[in-house]
Protein backbone atom coordinates (compact mmCIF):
# COMPACT_ATOMS: atom_id res chain seq x y z
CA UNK A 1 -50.84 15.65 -19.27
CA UNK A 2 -49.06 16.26 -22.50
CA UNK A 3 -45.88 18.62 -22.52
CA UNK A 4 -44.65 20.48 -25.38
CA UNK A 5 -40.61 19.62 -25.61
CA UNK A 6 -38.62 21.69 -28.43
CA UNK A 7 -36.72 20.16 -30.73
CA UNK A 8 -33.66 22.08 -32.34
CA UNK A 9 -31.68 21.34 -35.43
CA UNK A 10 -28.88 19.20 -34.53
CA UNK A 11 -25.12 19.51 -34.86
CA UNK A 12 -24.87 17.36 -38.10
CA UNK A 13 -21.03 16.76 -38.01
CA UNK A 14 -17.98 18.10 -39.64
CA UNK A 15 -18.29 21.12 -38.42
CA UNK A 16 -21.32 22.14 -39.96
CA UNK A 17 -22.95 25.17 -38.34
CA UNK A 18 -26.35 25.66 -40.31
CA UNK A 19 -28.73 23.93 -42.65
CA UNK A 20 -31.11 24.81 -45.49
CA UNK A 21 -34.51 23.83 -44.72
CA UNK A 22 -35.61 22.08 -48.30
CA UNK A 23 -38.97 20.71 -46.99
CA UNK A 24 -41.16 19.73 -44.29
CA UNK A 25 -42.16 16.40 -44.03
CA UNK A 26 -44.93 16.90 -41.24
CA UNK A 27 -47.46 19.77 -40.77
CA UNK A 28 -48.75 21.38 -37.55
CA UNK A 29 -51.62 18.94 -35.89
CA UNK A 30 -49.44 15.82 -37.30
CA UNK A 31 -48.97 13.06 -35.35
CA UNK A 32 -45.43 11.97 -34.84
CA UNK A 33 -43.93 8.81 -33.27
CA UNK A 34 -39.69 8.94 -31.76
CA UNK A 35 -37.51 8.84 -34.07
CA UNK A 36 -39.52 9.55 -37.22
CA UNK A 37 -38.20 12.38 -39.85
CA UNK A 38 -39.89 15.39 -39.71
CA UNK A 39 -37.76 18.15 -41.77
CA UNK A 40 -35.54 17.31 -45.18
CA UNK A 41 -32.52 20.47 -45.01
CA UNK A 42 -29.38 20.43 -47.33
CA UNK A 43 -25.90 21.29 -45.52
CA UNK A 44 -22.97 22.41 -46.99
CA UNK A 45 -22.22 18.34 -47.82
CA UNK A 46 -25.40 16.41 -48.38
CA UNK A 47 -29.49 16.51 -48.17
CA UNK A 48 -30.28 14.63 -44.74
CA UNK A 49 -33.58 14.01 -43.38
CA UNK A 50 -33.90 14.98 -39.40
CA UNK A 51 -35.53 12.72 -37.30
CA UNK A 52 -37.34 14.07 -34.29
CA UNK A 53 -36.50 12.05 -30.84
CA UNK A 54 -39.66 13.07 -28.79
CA UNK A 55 -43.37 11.41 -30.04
CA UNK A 56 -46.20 13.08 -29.72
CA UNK A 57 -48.19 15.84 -31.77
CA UNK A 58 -46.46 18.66 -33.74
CA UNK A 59 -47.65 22.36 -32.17
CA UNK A 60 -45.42 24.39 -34.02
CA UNK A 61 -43.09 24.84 -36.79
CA UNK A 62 -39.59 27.43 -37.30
CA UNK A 63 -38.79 28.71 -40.42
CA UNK A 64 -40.31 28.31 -44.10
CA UNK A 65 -38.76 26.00 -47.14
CA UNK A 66 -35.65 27.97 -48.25
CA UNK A 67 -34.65 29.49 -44.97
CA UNK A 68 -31.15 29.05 -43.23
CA UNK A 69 -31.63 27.27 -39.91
CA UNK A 70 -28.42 27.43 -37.20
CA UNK A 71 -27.13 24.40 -35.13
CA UNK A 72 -29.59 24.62 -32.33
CA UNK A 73 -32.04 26.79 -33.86
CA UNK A 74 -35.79 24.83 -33.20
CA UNK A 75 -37.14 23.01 -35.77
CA UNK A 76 -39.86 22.20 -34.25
CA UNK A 77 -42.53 21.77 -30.75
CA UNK A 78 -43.87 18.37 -29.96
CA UNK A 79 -47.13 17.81 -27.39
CA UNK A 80 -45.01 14.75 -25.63
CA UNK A 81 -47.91 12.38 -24.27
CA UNK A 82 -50.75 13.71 -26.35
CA UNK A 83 -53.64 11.50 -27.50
CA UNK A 84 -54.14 11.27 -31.18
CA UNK A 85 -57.35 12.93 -30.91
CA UNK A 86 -55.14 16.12 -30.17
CA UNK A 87 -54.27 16.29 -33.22
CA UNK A 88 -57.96 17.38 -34.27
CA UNK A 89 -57.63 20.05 -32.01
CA UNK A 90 -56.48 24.01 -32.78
CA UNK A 91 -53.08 23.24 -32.47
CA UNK A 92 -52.01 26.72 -34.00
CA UNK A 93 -51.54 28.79 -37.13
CA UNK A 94 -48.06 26.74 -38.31
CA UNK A 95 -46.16 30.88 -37.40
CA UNK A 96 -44.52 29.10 -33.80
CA UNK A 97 -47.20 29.39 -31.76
CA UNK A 98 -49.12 25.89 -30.53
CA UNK A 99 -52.63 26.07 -29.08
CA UNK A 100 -53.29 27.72 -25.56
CA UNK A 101 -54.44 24.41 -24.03
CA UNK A 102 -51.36 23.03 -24.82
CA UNK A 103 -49.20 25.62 -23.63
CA UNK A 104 -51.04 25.52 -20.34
CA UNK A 105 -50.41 22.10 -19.44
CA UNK A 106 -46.50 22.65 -20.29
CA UNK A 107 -46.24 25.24 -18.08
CA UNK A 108 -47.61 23.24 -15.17
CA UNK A 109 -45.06 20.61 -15.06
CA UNK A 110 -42.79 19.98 -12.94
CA UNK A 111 -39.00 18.91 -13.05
CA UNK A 112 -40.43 15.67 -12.02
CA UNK A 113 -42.78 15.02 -14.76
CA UNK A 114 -39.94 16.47 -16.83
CA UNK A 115 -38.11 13.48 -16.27
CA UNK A 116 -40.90 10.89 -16.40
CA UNK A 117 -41.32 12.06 -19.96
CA UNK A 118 -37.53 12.20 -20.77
CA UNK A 119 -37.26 8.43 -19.30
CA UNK A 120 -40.33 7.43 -21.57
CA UNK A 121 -39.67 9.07 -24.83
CA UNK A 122 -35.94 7.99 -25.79
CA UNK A 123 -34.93 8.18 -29.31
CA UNK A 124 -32.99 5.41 -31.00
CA UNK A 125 -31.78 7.42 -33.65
CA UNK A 126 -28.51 8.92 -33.05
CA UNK A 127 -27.45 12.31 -34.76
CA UNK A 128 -24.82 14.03 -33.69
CA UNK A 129 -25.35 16.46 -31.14
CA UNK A 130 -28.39 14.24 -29.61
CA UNK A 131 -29.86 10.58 -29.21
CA UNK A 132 -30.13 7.69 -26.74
CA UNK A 133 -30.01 8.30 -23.51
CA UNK A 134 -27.95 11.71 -24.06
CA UNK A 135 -28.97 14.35 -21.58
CA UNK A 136 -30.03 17.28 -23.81
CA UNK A 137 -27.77 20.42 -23.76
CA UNK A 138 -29.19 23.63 -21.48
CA UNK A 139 -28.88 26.38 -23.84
CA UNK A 140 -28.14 30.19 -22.30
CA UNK A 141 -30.52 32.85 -21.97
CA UNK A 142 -30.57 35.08 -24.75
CA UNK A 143 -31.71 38.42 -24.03
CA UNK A 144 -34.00 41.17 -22.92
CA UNK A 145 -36.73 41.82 -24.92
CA UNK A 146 -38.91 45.16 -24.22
CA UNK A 147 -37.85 44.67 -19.66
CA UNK A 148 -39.27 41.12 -20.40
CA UNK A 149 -36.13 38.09 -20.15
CA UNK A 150 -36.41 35.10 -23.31
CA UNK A 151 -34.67 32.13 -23.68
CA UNK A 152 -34.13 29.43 -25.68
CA UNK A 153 -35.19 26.79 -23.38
CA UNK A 154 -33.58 23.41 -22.58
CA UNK A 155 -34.78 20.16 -23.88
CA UNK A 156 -36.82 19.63 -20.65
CA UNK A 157 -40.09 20.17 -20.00
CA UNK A 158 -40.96 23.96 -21.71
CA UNK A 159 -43.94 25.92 -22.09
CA UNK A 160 -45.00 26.42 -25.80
CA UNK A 161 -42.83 28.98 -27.16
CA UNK A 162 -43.77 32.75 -26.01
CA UNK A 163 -47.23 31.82 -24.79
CA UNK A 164 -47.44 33.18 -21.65
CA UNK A 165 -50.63 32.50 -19.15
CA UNK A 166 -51.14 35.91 -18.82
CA UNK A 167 -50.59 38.90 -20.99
CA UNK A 168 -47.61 40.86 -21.26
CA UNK A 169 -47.62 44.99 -21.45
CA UNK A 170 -44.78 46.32 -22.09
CA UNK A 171 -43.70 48.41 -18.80
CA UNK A 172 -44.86 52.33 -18.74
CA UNK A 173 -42.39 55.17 -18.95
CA UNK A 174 -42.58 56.75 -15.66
CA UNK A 175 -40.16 58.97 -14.22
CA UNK A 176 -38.84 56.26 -12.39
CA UNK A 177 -38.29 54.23 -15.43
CA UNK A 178 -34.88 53.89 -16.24
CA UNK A 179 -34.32 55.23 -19.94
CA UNK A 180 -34.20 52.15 -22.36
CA UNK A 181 -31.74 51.75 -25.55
CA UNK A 182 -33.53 52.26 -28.77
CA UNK A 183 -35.01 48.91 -30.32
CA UNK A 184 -32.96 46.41 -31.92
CA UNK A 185 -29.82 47.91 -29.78
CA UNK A 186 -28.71 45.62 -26.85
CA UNK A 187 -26.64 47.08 -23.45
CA UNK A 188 -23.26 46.33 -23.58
CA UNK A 189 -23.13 44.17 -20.66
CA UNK A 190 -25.93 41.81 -22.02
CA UNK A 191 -25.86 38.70 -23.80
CA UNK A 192 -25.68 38.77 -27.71
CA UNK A 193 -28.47 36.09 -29.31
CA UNK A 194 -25.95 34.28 -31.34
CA UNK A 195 -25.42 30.17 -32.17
CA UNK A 196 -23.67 29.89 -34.89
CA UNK A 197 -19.58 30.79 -34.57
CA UNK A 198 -20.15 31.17 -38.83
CA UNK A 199 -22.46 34.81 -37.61
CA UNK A 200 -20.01 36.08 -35.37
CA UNK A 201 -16.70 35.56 -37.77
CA UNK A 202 -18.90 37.13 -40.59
CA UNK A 203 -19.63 39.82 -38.56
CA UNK A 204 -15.91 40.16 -36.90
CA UNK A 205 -14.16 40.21 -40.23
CA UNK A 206 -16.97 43.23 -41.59
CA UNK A 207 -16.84 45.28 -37.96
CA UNK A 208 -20.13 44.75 -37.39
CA UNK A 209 -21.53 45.12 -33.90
CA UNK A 210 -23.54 42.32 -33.44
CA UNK A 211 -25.35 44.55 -30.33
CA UNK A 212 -26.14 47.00 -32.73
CA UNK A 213 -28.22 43.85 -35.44
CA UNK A 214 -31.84 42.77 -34.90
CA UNK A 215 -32.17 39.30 -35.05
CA UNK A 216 -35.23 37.84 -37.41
CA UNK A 217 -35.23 34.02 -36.09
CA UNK A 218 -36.81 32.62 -33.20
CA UNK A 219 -36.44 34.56 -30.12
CA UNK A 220 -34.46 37.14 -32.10
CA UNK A 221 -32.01 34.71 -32.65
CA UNK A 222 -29.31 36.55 -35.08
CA UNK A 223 -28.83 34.53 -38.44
CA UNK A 224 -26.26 34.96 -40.89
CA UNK A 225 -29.26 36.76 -43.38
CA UNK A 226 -29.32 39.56 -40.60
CA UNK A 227 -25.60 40.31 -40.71
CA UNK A 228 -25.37 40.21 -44.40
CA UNK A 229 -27.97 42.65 -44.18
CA UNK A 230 -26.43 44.78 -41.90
CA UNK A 231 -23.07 44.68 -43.86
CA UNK A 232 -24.74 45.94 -47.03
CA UNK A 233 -26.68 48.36 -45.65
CA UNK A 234 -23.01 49.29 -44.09
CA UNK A 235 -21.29 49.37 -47.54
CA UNK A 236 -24.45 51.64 -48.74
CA UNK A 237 -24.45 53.87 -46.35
CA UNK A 238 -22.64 57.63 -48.25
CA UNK A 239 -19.75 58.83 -46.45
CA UNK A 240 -20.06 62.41 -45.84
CA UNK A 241 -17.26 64.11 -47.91
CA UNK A 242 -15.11 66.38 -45.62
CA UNK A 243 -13.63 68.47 -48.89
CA UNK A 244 -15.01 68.58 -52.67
CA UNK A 245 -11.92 66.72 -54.13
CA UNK A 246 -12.87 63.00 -55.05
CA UNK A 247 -12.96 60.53 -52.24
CA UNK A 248 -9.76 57.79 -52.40
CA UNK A 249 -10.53 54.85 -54.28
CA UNK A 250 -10.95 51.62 -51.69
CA UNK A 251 -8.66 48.20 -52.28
CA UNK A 252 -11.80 46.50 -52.44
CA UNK A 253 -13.53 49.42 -54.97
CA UNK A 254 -10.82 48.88 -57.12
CA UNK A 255 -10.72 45.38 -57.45
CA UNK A 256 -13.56 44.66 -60.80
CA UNK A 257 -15.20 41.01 -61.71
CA UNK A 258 -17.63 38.66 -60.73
CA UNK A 259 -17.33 37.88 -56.69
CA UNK A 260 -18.72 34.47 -56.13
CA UNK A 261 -19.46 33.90 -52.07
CA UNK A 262 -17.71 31.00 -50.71
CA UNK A 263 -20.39 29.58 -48.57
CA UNK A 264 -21.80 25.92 -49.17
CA UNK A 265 -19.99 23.35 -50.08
CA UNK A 266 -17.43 25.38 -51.84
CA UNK A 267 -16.90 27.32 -48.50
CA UNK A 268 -16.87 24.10 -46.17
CA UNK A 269 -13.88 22.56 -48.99
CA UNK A 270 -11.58 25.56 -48.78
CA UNK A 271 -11.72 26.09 -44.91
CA UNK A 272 -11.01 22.44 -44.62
CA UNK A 273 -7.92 22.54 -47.44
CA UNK A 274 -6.94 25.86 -45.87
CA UNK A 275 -6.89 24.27 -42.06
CA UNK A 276 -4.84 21.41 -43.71
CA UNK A 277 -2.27 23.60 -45.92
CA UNK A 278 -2.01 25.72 -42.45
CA UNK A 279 -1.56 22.57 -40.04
CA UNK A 280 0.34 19.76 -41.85
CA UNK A 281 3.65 19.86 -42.88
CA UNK A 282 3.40 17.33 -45.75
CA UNK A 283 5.39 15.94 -48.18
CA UNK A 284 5.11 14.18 -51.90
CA UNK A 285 6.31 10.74 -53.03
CA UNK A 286 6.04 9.58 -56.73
CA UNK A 287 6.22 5.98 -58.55
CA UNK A 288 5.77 4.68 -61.70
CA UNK A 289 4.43 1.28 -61.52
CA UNK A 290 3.53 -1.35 -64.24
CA UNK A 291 -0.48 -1.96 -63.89
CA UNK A 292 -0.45 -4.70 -66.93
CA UNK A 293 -1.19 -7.74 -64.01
CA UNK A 294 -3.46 -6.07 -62.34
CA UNK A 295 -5.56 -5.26 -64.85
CA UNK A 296 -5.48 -8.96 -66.19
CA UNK A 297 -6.22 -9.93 -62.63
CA UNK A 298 -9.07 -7.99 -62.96
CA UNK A 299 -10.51 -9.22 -66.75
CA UNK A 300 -9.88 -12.40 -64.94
CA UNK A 301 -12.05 -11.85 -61.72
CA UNK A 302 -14.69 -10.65 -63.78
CA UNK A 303 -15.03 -13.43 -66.07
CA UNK A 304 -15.64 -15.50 -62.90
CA UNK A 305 -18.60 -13.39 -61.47
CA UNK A 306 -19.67 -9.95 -60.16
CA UNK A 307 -17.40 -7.46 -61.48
CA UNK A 308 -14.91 -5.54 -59.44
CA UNK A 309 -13.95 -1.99 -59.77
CA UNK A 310 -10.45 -0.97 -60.25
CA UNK A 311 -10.93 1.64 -57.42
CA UNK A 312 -11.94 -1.47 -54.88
CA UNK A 313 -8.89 -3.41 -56.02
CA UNK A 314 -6.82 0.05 -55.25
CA UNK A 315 -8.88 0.13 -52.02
CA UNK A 316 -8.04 -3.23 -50.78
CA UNK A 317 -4.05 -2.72 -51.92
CA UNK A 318 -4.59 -0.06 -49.38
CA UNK A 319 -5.63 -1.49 -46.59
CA UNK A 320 -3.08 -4.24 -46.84
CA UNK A 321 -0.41 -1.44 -47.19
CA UNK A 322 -1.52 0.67 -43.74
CA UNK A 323 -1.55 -3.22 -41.86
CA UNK A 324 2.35 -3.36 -42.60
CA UNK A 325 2.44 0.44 -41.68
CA UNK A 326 0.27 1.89 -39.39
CA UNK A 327 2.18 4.68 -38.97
CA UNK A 328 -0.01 6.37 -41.52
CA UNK A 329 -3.40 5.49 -40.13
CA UNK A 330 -3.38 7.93 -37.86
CA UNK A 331 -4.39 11.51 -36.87
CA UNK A 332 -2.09 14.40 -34.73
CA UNK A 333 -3.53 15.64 -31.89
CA UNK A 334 -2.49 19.01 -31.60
CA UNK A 335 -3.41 19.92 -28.31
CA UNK A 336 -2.16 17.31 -26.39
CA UNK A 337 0.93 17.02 -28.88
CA UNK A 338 0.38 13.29 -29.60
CA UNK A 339 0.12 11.03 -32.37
CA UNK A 340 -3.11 8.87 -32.64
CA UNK A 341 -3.00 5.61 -34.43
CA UNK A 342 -5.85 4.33 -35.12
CA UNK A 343 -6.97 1.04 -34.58
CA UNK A 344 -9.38 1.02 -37.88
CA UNK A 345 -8.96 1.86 -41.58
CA UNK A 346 -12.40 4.21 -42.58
CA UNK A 347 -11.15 4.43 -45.87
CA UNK A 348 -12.15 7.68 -47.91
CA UNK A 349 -12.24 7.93 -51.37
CA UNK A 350 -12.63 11.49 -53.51
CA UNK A 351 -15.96 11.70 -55.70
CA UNK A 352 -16.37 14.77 -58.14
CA UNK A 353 -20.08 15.31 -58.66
CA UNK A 354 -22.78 18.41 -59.84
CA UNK A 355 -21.85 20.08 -56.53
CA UNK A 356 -18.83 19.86 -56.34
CA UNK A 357 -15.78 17.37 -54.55
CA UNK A 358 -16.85 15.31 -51.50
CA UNK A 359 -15.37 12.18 -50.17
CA UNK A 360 -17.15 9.49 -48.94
CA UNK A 361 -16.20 7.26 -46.16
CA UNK A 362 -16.00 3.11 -46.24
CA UNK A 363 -16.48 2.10 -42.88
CA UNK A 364 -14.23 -0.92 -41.71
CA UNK A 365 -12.32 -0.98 -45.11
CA UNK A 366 -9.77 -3.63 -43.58
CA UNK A 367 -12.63 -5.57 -42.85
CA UNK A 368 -13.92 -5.84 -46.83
CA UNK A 369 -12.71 -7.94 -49.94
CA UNK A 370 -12.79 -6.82 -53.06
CA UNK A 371 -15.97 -7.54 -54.16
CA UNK A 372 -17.72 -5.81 -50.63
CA UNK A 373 -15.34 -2.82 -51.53
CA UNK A 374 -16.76 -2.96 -54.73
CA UNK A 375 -20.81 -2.98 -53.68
CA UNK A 376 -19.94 -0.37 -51.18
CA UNK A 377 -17.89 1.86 -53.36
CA UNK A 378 -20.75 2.03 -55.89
CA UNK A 379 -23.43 2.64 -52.93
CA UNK A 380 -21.72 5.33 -52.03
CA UNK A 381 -20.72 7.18 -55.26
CA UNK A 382 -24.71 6.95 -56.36
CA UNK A 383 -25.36 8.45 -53.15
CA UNK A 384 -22.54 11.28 -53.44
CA UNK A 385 -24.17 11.86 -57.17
CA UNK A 386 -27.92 12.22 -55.95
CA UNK A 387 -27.11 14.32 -52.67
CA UNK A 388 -27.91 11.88 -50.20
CA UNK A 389 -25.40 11.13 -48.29
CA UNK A 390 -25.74 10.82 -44.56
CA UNK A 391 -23.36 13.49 -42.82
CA UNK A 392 -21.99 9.81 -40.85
CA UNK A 393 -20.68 8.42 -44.26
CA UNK A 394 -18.91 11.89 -44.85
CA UNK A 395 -16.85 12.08 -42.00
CA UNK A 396 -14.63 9.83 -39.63
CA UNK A 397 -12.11 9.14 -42.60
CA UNK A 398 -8.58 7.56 -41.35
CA UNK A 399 -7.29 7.44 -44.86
CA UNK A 400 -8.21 8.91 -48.51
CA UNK A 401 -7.70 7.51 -51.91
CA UNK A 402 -7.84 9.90 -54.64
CA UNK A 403 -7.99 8.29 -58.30
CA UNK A 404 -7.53 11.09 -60.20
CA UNK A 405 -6.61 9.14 -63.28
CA UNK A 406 -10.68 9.80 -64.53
CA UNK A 407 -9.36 13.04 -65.34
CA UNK A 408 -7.40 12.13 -67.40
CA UNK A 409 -3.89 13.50 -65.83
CA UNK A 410 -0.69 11.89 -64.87
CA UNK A 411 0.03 13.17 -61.40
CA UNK A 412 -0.57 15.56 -58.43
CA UNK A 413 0.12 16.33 -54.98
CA UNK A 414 -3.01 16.08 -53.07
CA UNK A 415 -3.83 18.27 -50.16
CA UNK A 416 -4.37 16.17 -47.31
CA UNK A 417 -8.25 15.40 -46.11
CA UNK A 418 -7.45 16.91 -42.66
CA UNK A 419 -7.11 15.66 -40.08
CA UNK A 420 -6.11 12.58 -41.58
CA UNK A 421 -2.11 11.61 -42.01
CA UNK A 422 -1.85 10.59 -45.03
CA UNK A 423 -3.57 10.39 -48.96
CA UNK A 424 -2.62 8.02 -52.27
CA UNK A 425 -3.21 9.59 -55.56
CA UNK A 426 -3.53 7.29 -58.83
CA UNK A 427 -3.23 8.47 -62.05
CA UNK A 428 -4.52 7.38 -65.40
CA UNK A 429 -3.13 4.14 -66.66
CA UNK A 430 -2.03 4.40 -70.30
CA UNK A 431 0.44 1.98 -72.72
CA UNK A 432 4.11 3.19 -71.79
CA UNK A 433 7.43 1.74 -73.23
CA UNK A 434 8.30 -0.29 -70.23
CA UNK A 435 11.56 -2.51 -69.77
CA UNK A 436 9.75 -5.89 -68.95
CA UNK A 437 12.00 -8.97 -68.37
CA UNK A 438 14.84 -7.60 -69.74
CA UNK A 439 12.89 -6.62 -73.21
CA UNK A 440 11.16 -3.25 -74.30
CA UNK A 441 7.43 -3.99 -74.57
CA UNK A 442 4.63 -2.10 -74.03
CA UNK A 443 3.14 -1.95 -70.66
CA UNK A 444 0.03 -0.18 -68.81
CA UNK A 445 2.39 2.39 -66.52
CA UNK A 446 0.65 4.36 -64.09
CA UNK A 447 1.96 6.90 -61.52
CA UNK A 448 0.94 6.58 -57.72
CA UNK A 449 1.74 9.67 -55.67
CA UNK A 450 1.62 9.53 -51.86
CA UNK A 451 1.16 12.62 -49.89
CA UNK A 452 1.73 12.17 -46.22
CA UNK A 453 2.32 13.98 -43.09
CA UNK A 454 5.96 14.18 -41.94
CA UNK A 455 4.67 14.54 -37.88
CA UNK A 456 3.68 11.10 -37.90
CA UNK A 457 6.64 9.39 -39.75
CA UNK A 458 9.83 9.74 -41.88
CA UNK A 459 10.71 9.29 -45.30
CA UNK A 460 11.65 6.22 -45.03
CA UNK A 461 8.16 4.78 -43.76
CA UNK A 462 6.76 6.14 -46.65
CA UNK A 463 8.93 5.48 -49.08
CA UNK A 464 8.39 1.28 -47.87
CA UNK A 465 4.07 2.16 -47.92
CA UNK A 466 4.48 3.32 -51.92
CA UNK A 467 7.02 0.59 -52.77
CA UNK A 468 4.52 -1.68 -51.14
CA UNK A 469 1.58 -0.74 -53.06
CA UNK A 470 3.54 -0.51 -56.36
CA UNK A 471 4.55 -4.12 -55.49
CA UNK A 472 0.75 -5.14 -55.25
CA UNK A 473 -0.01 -3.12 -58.42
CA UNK A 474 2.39 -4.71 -60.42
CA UNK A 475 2.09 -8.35 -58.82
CA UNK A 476 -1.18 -9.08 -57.76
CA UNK A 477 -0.27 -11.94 -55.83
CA UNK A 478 1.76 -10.36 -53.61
CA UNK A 479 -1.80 -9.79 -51.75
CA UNK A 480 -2.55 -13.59 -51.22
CA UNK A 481 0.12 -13.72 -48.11
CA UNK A 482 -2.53 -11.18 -46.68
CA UNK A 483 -5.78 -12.64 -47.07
């Protein structure tokens, strides 16, 4: 017997709470085996393409190309044991709702063939928020629509969505009908249809009652569409004038120019940098070191084979620096008011591309030489440029390096990638009258900044972590004791 499971959009890290859907990969009446993609959606960080842990045939879809899904919205229904001939059958219109047979058989299971189906149809695709051998998450009730209870059912065995066996009329006025709230308008002691913690700040910081907005997803899910909605139609609405004499003007009346929302990427970077200015109390080191070695180290690697970036020779000074300090490679938990080193360097590194700053992640780092750093680097930073990056290789950074030398500028102090401890800045490298061996000559100088939080350590073990990697800049060799 098959059984229609739901799939929802996962939680796709960082801290993401919603997703663009950019285009589906399967139709209703597909065929679908575990673990293969079925929607492509764009977060606030990079286009990722879902995979679906249940196999089966696709009943139904949620939501059209161009729509704003939440974190654990559905995506879509799967007919878990179904033949492949099923998929010839009327398996719906592609609006949400799968074929009757379908939604018959779903709604005859039991819990026990509920778990003969979860035991058989395991994904081996991990996202966050779901995967192997994870139990899936119940999800509450949402609320009451027209006297009759929905909810956005758990990952066990469901019924197709809102196909019930029988037909539902909604329940006559009668005199001993109690009198209902007007539609769209929910009782004040009933649950509000809300995911995403984005949809209730929006509507906190506007006053909007949530009770008082009709969702439009599934279920009447509210989605961040219906509050904007609600606040416009808010700002519209004419305030009845108590005397002739000109209203007052409003702060936000007065204030003229293009407003540009801060949502996307844009939004996900300044609520990070703002959690970080908020949080860490850091503090700025600078050095001037002489580059002229290491850039002859470099010419001289490269004549011998593969070429090797000057960002994965930076990279790998790193890594050697946080082994004789590991101090730095760590994280503050605030909660429990400890300091967490961490036993791995996941070395981040700032990329500037079309939309805007992200920062991939090199897994391992410490484990790399310079000419895996390299390879990596360069996988990554074509990925960052073309949007593809997997939400895994943009988070779970211990450490950042920022090289902001390819702009052309000197120095900076760096906001710290929270809730890591610590970032190195590099500027550009440029001829400089340098005293070299007791002569003036002219040298490749560069300044290396190093921003770093003062919870974890003092001056002092920051001060020795610059001096450290200045040493390795301007004497290459320093790194063979390491390797």
């Amino acid at each position: 017997m098959a059984e229609v499971r739901e799939f929802a959009l996962p939680d796709l890290g960082e801290g993401l709470t919603e997703a663009e859907i950019v285009r589906w990969l399967v139709s209703v009446g597909d065929v679908v085996a575990v673990d293969q993609p079925v929607v492509e959606v764009e977060t606030a960080k990079a286009m990722v393409e879902v995979p679906c842990p249940y196999g089966g045939v696709v009943t139904a879809r949620f939501g059209e190309e161009g729509a704003e899904v939440p974190v654990g919205a559905p995506l879509v229904t799967v007919a878990v044991g179904a033949s492949a001939a099923t998929a010839g059958e009327p398996a719906g219109d592609g609006s949400g709702a799968p074929a009757a047979g379908l939604a018959a058989s779903a709604s005859g299971s039991g819990a026990g063939s509920g778990e003969t189906a979860g035991a058989s149809e395991k994904s081996g695709n991990v996202l966050v928020g779901y995967g192997t051998g994870a139990p899936a998450a119940r999800r509450r009730r949402v609320r009451p629509v027209n006297g009759v209870h929905a909810s956005i059912p758990a990952a066990a065995p469901v019924s197709a969505p809102a196909m019930p066996t029988a037909p539902v009329a909604p329940a006559p006025a009668g005199p001993a009908a109690e009198p209902s709230a007007p539609e769209g308008i929910r009782s004040a002691d009933g649950p509000v249809p809300v995911i995403s913690p984005l949809v209730r700040r929006l509507a906190r910081e506007h006053g909007i009652d949530l009770r008082q907005v009709a969702g439009s997803g599934p279920r009447g899910l509210i989605l961040r569409a219906d509050v904007e909605r609600a606040v416009a139609a808010a700002q519209a609405a004419p305030v009845p004038a108590a005397a002739p004499a000109p209203a007052p003007v409003t702060a936000g009346a007065a204030v003229h120019g293009e407003r540009i929302p801060l949502r996307g990427l844009r939004g996900t970077v300044a609520d990070k940098l703002s959690t970080s200015r908020r949080e860490i109390p850091d503090a700025t080191c600078w050095v001037d070191a002489d580059a002229t070695e290491l850039l002859a180290a470099r010419r001289a690697m490269n004549a011998a084979g593969p070429k090797i970036s000057l960002l994965a020779l930076l990279a790998r000074i790193c890594t050697a620096a946080l082994a004789r300090f590991p101090e730095l490679n760590a994280t503050v938990d605030t909660a429990a008011r400890e300091i967490v080193r961490l036993p791995g360097v996941h070395l981040g590194f700032a990329a500037q591309t079309d939309r805007g700053l992200v920062v991939p992640v090199v897994r391992d780092a410490h484990t790399r030489n310079a000419a895996e750093l390299t390879e990596e680097i360069a996988r990554l930073t074509e990925s960052a440029r073309e949007g593809r990056l997997k939400p895994a290789e943009l988070t779970g950074g211990t450490f950042t390096l920022n090289n902001y030398g390819v702009f052309g500028v000197d120095g900076s102090t760096p906001i710290i990638n929270h809730p890591e401890a610590a970032m190195l800045g590099v500027g550009r490298i440029t001829p400089k009258p340098w005293v070299h061996e007791g002569e003036l000559a002219v040298r490749q100088v560069v300044q290396l900044s190093f921003t770093f939080d003062h919870r974890v350590c003092d001056g002092g073990t920051a001060g020795g972590f610059l001096r450290y990697v200045a040493d390795c800049v301007e004497h290459p060799a320093v790194l063979l004791r390491s390797l």
